[in-house]
N, C-alpha and C. Protein backbone atom coordinates (compact mmCIF):
# COMPACT_ATOMS: atom_id res chain seq x y z
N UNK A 1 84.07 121.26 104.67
CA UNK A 1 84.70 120.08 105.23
C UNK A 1 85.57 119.42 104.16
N UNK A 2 86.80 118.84 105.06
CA UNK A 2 87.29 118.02 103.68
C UNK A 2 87.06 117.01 103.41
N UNK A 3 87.11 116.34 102.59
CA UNK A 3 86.90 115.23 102.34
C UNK A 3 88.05 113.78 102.31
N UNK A 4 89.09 114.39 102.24
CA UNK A 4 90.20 113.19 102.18
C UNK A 4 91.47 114.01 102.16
N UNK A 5 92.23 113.59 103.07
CA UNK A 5 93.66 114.16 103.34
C UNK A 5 94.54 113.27 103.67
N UNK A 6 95.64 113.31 103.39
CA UNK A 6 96.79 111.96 103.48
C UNK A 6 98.33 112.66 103.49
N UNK A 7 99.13 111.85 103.70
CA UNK A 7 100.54 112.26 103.79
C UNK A 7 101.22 111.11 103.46
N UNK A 8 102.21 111.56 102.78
CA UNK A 8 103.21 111.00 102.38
C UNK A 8 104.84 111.10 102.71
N UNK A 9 105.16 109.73 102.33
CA UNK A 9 106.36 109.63 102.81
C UNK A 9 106.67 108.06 102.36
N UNK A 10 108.45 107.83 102.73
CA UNK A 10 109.29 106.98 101.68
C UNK A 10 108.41 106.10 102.38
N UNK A 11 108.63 105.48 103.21
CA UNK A 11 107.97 104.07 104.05
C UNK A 11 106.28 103.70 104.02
N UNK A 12 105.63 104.79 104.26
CA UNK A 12 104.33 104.88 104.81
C UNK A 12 103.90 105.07 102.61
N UNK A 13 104.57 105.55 101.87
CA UNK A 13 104.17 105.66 100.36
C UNK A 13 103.08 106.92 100.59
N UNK A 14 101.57 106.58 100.92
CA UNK A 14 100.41 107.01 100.87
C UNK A 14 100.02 106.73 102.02
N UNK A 15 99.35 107.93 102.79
CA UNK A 15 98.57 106.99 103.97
C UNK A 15 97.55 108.09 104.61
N UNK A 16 96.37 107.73 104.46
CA UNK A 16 95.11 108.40 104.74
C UNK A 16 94.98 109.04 106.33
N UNK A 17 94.73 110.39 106.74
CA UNK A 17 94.70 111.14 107.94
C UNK A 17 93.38 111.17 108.39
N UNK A 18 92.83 111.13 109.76
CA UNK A 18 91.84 111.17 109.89
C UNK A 18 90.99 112.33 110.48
N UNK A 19 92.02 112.97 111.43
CA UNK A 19 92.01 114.26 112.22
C UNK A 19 93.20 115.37 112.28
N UNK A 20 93.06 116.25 112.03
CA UNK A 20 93.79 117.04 112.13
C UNK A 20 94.10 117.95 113.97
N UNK A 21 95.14 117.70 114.98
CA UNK A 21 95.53 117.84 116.10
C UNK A 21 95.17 118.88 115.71
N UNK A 22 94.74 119.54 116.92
CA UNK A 22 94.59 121.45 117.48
C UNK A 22 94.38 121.62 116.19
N UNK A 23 93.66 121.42 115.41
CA UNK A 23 93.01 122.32 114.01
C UNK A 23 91.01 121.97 114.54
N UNK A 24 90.38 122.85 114.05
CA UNK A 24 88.84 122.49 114.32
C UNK A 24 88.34 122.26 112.86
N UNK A 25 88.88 121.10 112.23
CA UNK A 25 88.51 120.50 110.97
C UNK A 25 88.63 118.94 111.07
N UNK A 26 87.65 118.43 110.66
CA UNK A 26 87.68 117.30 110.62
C UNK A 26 87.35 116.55 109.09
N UNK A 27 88.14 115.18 109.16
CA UNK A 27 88.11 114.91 107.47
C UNK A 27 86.69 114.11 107.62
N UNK A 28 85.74 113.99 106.30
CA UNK A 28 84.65 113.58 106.41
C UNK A 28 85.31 111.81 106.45
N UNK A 29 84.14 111.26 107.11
CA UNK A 29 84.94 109.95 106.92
C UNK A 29 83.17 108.83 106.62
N UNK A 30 83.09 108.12 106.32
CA UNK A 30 82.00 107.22 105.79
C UNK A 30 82.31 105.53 105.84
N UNK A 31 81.22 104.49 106.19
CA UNK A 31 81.99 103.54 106.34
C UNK A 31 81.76 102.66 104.73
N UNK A 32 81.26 103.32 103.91
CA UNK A 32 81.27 102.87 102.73
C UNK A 32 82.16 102.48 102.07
N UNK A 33 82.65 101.89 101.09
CA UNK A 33 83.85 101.23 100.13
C UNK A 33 84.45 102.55 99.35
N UNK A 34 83.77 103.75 99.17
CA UNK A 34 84.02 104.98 98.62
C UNK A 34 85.41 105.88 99.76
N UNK A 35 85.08 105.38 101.12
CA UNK A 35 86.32 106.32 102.29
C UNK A 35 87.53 106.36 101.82
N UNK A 36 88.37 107.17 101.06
CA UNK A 36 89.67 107.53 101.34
C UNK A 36 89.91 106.70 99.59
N UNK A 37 88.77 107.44 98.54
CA UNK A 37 88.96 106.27 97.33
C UNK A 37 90.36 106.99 96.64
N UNK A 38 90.63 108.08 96.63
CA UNK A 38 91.28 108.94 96.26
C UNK A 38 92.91 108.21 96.42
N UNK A 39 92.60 108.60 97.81
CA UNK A 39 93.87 108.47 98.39
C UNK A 39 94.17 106.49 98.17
N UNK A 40 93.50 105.73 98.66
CA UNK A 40 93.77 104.68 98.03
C UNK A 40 94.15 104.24 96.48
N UNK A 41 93.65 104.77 95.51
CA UNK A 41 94.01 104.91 94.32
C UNK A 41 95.86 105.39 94.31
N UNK A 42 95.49 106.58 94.34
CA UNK A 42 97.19 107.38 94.24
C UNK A 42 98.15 105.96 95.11
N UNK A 43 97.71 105.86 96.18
CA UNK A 43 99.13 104.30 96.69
C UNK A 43 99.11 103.45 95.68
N UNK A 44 98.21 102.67 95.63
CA UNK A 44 97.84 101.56 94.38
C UNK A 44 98.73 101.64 92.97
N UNK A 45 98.90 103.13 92.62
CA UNK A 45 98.94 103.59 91.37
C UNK A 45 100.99 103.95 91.83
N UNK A 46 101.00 104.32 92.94
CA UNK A 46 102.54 104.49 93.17
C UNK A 46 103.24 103.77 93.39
N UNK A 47 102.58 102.21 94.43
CA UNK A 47 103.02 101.01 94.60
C UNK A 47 103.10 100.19 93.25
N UNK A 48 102.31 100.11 92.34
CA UNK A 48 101.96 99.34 90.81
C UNK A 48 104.04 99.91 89.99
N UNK A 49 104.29 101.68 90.12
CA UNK A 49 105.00 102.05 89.52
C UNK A 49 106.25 101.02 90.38
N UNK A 50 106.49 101.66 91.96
CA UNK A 50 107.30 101.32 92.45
C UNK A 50 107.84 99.42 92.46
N UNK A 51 107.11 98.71 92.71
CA UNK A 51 107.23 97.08 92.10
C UNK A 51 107.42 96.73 90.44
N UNK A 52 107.49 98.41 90.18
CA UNK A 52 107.20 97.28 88.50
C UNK A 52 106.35 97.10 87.69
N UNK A 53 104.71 96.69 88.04
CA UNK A 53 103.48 96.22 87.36
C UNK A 53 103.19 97.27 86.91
N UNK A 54 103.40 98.76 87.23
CA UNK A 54 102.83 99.75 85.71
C UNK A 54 104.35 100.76 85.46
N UNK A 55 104.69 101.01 84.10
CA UNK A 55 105.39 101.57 83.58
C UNK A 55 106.12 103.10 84.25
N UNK A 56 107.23 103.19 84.92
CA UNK A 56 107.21 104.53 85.42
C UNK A 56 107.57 105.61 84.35
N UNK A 57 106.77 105.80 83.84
CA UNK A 57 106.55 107.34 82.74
C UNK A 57 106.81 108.47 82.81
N UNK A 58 107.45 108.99 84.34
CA UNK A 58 107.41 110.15 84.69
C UNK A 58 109.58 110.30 85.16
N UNK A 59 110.02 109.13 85.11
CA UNK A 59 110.91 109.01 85.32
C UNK A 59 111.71 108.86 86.88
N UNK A 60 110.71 108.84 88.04
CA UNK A 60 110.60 108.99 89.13
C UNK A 60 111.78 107.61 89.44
N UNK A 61 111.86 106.71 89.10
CA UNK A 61 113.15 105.30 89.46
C UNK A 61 114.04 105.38 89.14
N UNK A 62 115.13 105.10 90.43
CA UNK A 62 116.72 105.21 89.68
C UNK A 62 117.12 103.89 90.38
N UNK A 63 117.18 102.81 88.69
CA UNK A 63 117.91 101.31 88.98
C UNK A 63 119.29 101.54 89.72
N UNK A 64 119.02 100.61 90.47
CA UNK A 64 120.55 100.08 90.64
C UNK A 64 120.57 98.74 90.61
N UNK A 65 122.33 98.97 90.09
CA UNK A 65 122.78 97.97 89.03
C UNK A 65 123.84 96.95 90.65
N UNK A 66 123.73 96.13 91.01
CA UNK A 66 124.80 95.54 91.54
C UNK A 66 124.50 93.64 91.35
């Protein structure tokens, strides 16, 4: 089973899946503070780059100047 699956994209950034259509897999899901820690992290950590509050290191931003 998996445990955490997500998709991405410009708008949505990070965003946690819960079922997979016509596939017979299902993502484990829990109602604990631990569900989807993964995938919450990685947004957190892409949103932090994208606003600014952590350093983009990887070179992923292109300022514009107007």
């Amino acid at each position: 089973m998996v445990s955490e699956l997500f998709l991405s994209g410009t708008a949505a950034v990070i965003a946690p899946v819960g079922t997979l259509v016509g596939k017979d897999r299902k993502v484990a899901r829990s109602v604990t503070a631990s569900r989807d820690r993964n995938t919450l992290r990685l947004h957190g950590t892409l949103t932090d780059i994208q606003i600014g509050r952590s350093p983009d290191t990887h070179g992923w931003l292109t300022p514009i100047k107007g």
